[in-house]
Protein backbone atom coordinates (compact mmCIF):
# COMPACT_ATOMS: atom_id res chain seq x y z
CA UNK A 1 39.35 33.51 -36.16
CA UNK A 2 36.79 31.09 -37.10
CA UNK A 3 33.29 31.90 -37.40
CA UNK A 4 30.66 31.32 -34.76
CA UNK A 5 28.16 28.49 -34.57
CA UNK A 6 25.05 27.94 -32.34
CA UNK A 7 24.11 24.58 -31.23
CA UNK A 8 21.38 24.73 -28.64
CA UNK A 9 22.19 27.15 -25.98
CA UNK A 10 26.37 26.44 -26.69
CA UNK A 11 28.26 29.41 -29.05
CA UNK A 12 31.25 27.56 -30.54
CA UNK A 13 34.11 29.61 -32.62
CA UNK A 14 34.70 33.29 -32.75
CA UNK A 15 36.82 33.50 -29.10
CA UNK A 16 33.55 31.89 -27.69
CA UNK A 17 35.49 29.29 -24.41
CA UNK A 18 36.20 25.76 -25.79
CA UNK A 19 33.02 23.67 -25.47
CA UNK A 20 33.70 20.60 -23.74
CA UNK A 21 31.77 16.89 -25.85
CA UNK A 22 31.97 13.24 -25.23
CA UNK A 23 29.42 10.55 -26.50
CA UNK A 24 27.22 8.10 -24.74
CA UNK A 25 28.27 4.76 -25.12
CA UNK A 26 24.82 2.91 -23.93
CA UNK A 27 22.24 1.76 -26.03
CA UNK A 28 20.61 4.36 -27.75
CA UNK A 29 17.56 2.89 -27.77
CA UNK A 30 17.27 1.81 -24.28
CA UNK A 31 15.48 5.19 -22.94
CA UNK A 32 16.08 5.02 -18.89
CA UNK A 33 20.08 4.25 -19.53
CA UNK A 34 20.60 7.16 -22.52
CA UNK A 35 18.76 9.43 -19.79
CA UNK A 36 20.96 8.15 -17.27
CA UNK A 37 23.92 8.65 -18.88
CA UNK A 38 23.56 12.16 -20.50
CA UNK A 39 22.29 13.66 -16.77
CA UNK A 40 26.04 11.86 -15.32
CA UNK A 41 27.80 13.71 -18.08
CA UNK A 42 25.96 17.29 -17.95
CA UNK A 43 26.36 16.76 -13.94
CA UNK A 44 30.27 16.37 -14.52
CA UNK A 45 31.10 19.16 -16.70
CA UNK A 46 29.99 17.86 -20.10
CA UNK A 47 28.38 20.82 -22.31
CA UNK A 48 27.27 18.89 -25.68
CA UNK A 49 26.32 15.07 -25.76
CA UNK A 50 26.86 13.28 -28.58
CA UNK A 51 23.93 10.43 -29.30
CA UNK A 52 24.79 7.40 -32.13
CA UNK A 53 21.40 6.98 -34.16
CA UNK A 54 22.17 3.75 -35.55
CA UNK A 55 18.44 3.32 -36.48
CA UNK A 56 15.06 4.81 -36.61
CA UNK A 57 14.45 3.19 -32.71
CA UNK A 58 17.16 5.22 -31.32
CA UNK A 59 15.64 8.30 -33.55
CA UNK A 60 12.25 8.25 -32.21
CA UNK A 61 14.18 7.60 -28.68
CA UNK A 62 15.80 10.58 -28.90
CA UNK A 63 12.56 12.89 -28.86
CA UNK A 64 11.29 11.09 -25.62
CA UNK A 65 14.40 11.78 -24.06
CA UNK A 66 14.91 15.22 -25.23
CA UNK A 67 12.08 16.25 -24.03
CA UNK A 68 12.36 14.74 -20.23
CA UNK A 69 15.76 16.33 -20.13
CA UNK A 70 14.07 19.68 -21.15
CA UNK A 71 11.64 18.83 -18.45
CA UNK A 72 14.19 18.30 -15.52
CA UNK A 73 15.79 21.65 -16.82
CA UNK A 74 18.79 19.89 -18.56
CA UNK A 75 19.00 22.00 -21.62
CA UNK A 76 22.27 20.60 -23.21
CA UNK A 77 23.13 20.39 -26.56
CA UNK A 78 22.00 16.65 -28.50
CA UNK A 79 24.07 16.11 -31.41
CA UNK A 80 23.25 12.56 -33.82
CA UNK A 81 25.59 10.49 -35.01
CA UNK A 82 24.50 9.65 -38.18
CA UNK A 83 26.26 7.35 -40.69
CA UNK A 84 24.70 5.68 -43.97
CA UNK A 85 21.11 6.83 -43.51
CA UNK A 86 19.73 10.21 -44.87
CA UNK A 87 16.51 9.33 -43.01
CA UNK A 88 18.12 8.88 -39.83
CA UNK A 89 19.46 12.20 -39.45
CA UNK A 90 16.24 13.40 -40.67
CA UNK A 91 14.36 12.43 -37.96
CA UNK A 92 16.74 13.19 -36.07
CA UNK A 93 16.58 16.13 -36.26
CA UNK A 94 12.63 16.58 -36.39
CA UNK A 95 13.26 14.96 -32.90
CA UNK A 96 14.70 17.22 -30.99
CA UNK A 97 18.78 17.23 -32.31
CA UNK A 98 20.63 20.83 -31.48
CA UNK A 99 23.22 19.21 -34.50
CA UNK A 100 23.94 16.01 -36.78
CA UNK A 101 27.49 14.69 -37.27
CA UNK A 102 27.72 13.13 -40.94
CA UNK A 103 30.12 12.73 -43.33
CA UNK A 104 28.65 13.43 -46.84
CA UNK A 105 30.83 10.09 -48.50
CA UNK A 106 28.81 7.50 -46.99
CA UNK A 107 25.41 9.42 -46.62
CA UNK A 108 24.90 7.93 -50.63
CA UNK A 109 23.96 9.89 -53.45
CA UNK A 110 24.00 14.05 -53.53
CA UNK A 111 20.23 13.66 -53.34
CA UNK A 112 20.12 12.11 -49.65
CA UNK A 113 22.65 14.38 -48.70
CA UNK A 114 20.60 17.59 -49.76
CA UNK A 115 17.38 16.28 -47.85
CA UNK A 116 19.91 15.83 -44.90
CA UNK A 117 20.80 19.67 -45.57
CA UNK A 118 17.40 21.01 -46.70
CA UNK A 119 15.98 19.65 -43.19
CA UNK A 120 18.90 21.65 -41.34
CA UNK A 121 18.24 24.52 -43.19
CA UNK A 122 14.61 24.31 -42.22
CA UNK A 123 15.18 24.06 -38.48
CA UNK A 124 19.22 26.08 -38.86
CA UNK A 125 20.58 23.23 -37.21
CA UNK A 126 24.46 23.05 -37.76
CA UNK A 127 26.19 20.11 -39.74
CA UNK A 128 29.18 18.57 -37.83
CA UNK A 129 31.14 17.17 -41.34
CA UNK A 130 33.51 14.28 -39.44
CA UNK A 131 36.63 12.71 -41.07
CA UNK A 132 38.83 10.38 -39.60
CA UNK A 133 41.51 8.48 -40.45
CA UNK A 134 40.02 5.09 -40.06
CA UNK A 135 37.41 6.26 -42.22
CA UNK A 136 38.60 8.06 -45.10
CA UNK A 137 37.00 7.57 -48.48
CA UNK A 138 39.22 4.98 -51.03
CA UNK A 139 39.74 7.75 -53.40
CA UNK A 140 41.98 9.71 -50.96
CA UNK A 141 43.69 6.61 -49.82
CA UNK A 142 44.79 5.51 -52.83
CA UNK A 143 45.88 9.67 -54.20
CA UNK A 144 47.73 10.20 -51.05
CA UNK A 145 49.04 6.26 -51.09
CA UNK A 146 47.76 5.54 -47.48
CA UNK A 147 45.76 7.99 -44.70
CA UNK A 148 47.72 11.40 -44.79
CA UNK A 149 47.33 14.85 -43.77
CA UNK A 150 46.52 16.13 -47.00
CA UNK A 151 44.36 13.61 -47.97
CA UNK A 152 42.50 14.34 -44.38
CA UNK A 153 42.24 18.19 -44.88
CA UNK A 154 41.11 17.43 -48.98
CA UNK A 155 38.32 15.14 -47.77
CA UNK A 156 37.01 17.39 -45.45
CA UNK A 157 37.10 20.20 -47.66
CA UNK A 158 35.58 18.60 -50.31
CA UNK A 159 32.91 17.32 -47.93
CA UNK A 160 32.42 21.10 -46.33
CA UNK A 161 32.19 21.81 -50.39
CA UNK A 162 29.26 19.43 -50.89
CA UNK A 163 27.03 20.93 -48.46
CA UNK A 164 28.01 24.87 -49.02
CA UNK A 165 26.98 24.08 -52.93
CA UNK A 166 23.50 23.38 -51.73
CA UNK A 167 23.45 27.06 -50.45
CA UNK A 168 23.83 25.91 -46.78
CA UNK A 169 27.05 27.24 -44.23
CA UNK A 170 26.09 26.17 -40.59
CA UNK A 171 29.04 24.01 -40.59
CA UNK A 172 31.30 22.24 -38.17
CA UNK A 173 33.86 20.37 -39.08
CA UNK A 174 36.46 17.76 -37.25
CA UNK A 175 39.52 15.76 -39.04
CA UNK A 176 40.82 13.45 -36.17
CA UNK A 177 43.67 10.77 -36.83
CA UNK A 178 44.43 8.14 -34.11
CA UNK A 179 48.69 9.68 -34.89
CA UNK A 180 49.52 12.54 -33.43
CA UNK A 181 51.61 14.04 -35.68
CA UNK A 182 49.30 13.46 -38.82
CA UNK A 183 46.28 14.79 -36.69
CA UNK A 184 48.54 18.26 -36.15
CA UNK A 185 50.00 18.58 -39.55
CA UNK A 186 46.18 18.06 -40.54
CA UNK A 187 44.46 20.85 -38.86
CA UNK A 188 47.41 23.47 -39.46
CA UNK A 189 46.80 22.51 -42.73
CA UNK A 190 43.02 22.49 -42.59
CA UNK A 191 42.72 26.32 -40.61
CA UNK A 192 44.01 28.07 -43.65
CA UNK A 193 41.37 26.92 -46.33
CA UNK A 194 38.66 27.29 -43.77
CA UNK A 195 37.08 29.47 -41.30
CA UNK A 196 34.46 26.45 -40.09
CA UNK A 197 34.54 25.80 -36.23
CA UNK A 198 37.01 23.16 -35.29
CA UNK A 199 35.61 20.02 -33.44
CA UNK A 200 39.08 18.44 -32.44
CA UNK A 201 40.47 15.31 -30.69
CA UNK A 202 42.23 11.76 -31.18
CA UNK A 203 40.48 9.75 -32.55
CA UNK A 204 40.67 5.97 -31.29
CA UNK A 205 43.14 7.47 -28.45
CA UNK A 206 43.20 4.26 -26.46
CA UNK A 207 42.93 3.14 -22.68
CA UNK A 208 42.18 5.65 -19.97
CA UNK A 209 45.98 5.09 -19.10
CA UNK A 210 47.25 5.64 -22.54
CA UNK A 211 44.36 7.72 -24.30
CA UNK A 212 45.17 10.47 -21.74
CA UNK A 213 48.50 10.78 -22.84
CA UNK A 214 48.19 10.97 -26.38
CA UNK A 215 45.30 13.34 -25.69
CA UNK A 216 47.18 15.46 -23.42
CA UNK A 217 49.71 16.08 -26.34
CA UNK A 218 47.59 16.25 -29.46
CA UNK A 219 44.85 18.28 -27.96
CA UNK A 220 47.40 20.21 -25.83
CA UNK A 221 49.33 21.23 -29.19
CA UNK A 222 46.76 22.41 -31.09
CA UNK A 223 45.39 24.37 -28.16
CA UNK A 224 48.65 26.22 -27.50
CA UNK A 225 48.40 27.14 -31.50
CA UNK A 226 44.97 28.55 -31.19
CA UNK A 227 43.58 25.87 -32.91
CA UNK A 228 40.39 23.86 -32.18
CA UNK A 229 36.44 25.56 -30.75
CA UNK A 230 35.01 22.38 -29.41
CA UNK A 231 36.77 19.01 -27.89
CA UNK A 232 36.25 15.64 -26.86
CA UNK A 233 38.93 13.81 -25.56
CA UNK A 234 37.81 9.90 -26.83
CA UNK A 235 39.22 7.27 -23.95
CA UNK A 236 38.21 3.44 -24.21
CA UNK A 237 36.85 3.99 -20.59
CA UNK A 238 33.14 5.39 -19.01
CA UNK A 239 32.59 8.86 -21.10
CA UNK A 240 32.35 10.66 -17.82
CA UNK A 241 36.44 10.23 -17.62
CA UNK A 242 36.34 11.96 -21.32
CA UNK A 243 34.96 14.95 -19.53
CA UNK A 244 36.64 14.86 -16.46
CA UNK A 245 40.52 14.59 -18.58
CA UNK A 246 39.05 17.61 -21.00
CA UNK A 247 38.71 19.72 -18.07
CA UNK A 248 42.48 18.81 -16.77
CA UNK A 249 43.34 20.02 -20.44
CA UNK A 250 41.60 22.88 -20.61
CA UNK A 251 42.73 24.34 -17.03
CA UNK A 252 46.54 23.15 -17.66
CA UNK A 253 45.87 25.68 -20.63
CA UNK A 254 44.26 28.47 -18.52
CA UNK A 255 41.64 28.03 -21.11
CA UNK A 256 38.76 26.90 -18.30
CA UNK A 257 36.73 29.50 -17.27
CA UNK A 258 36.61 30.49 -12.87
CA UNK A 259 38.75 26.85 -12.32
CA UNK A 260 41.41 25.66 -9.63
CA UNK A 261 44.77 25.21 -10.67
CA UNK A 262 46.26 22.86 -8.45
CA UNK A 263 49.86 23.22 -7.78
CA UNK A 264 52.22 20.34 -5.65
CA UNK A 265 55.79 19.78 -5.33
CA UNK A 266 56.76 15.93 -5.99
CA UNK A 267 58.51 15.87 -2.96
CA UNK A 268 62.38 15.13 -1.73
CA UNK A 269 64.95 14.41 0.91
CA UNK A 270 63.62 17.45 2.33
CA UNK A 271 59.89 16.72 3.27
CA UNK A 272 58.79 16.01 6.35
CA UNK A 273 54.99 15.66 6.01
CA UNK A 274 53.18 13.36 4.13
CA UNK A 275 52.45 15.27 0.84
CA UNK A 276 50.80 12.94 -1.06
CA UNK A 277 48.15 12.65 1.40
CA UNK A 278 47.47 16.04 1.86
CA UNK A 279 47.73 17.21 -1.98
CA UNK A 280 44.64 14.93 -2.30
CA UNK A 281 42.51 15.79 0.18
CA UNK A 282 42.75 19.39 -0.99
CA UNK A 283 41.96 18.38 -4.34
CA UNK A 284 39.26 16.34 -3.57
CA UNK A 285 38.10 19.57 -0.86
CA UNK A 286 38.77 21.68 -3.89
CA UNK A 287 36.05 20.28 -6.27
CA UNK A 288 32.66 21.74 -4.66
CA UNK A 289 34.47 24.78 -3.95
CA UNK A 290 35.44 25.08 -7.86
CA UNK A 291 31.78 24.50 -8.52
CA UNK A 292 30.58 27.48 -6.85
CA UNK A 293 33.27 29.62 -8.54
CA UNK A 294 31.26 28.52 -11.75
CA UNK A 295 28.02 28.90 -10.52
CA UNK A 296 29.19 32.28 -9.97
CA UNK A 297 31.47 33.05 -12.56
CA UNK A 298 34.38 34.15 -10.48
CA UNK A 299 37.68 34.54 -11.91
CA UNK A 300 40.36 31.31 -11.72
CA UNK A 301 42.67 31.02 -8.72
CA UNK A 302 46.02 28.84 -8.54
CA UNK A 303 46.64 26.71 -5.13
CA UNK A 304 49.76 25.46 -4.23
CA UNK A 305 50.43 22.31 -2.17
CA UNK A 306 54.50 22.24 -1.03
CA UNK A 307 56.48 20.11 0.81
CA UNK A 308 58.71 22.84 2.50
CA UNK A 309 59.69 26.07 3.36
CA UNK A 310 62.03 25.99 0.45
CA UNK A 311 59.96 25.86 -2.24
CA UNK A 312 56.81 26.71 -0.76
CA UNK A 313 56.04 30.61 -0.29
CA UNK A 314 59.00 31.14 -2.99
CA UNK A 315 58.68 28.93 -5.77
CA UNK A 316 54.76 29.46 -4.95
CA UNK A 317 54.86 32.66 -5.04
CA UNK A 318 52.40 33.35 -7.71
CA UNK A 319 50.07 31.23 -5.96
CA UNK A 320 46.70 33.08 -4.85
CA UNK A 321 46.75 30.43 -1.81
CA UNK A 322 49.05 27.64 -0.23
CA UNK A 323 50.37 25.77 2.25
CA UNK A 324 54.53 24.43 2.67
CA UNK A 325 54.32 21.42 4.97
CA UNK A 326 56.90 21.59 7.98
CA UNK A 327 57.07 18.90 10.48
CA UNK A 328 53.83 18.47 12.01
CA UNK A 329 52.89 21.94 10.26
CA UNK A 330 52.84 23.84 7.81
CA UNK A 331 52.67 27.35 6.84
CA UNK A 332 49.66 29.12 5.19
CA UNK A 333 50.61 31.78 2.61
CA UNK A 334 48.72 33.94 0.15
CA UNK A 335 50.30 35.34 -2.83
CA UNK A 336 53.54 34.54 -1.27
CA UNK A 337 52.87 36.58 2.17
CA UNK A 338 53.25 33.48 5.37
CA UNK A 339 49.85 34.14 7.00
CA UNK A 340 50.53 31.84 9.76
CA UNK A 341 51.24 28.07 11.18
CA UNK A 342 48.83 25.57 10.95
CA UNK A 343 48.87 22.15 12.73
CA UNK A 344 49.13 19.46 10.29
CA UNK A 345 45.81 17.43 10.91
CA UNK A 346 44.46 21.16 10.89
CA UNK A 347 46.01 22.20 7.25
CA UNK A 348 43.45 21.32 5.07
CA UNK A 349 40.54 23.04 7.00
CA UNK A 350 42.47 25.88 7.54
CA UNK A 351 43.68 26.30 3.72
CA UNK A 352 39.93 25.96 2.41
CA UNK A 353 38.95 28.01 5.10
CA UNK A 354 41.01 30.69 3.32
CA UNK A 355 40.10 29.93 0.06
CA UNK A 356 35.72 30.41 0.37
CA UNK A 357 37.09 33.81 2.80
CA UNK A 358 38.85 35.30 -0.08
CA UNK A 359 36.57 34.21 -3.38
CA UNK A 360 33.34 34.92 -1.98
């Protein structure tokens, strides 16, 4: 199990639940559009915020808006992106970060990297050390004969290595590759020569379309291993859809704390109601319901949306609530018991009706 880290009010590693990121993608240093932005994510789901500090505007930036978020009450998580400047992520830091994200090869010489350390040490603000494939140093490259898996897991290590040597061990590390495979092999290989939390992801995933997919599966399969403490799922699209898709992942998993699992049948010969229709209006009736589970902290429940009698109460049966559509009706159930018939412009009420009854 890997060791726990702190970062703001957010316990990553050690069992803690997997801590859902994404990154802004405005202009750091444009102050009412970075607040903007971070308040849409926190208000969808998103528990740490990454911030690119390209330069010492964005820095000072940061404080300003670190402290009207504390104002408002918004206590998430800031982490810099830092890459080529030392004094960056110092005053970065000394503004307000929870956590910097650098990797020690382009930070320069061992000296800039130890007054990157010796402020985090300071202030025990934990060191995200990144490594992807698009950026991995020459020296690995040209060992390995091209971006690998073990040239991935030796970078990091070596970086991780850097910054334990200057008698520091808040650490977080993350080894993403834009191929699935390599990104797998990678952190199976990584988890046995370190105990570090894992940040993990695709890097460079793609469209909203596409990047889901490839998310879905790399993120999925190191999940189901046990592997990985913090996410961000990284989509060519508005971040907000990075937090809403790591949320899908997470509850697919049963790995999201007092969530809905949505459950529909994709219909056949058979159906007599329109399905489609009502599987999304329960969804959509779903969401403010599933946040006051988590305002709450109540434990998950599964739904089920069917088209028939067939494989409603039946194939539904571990279910906590549903409905199988008939025509013009449809029957309510509860762990597999029929309750009753509904009328069909009356089934949606009626099943979220149930629902708030039963959780509350």
């Amino acid at each position: 199990m890997s060791r726990v880290v702190q970062i703001g009010d957010i316990k990553i590693g050690g069992g803690n639940p997997i801590a859902i990121q994404s990154m802004t993608n405005c202009d750091s240093r444009d102050e009412k559009a970075l607040l903007n932005q971070i308040c849409e994510l926190t208000d969808n789901g998103c528990e740490i915020v990454r911030v690119a500090i390209p330069d010492m505007e964005a820095a000072d930036n940061l404080l300003v808006v670190k402290k009207k978020l504390m104002a408002a009450g918004n206590r998430v998580p800031l982490v810099a992106d830092i890459h080529f400047d030392y004094k960056l992520a110092v005053a970065a830091m000394k503004n307000g970060a929870d956590k910097v994200r650098i990797n020690p090869g382009n930070i320069g010489s061992i000296e800039n990297v130890k007054k990157v350390v010796d402020c985090a040490k300071e202030r025990n603000i934990p060191i995200r050390v990144g490594v992807n494939s698009g950026s991995l140093e020459k020296k690995e490259i040209e060992k390995y004969s091209g971006v690998s898996t073990n040239g991935l897991v030796e970078s990091a290590v070596n970086s991780l290595k850097i910054i334990e040597d200057l008698g520091y061990d808040n650490l977080v590390v993350s080894i993403k590759s834009t191929d699935i495979l390599e990104n797998y092999g990678a952190h199976k290989l990584l988890v046995e020569r370190t105990d570090h939390p894992l940040h993990i992801g695709i890097t460079e995933s793609g469209t909203l379309e596409r990047g889901k997919i490839k998310s879905a599966i790399g993120i999925g399969a190191l999940l189901l291993n046990g592997i990985g403490d913090t996410m961000r799922v990284s989509l060519t699209s508005d971040p907000v859809n990075e937090v809403i898709f790591a949320k899908e992942i997470l509850r697919a998993l049963g790995l999201m704390k007092s969530s809905i699992e949505l459950i529909s049948c994709p219909t056949c010969g058979r159906t007599r109601i329109n399905l489609e229709k009502l599987a999304n209006e329960v969804e959509e009736k779903l969401k403010p319901v599933e946040k006051e589970m988590k305002e709450k902290n109540l434990p998950s429940i599964k739904v089920a949306v069917m088209g028939c009698a067939v494989n409603g109460p039946g194939e539904a049966r571990e279910a906590d609530f549903g409905v199988a559509g008939g025509k013009g009706e449809g029957l309510l159930f509860r762990k597999g018991e029929i309750l009753r018939k509904v009328p069909e412009d009356r089934i949606v009420d009626e099943l979220i009706s149930l629902i708030k009854d039963n959780i509350r």
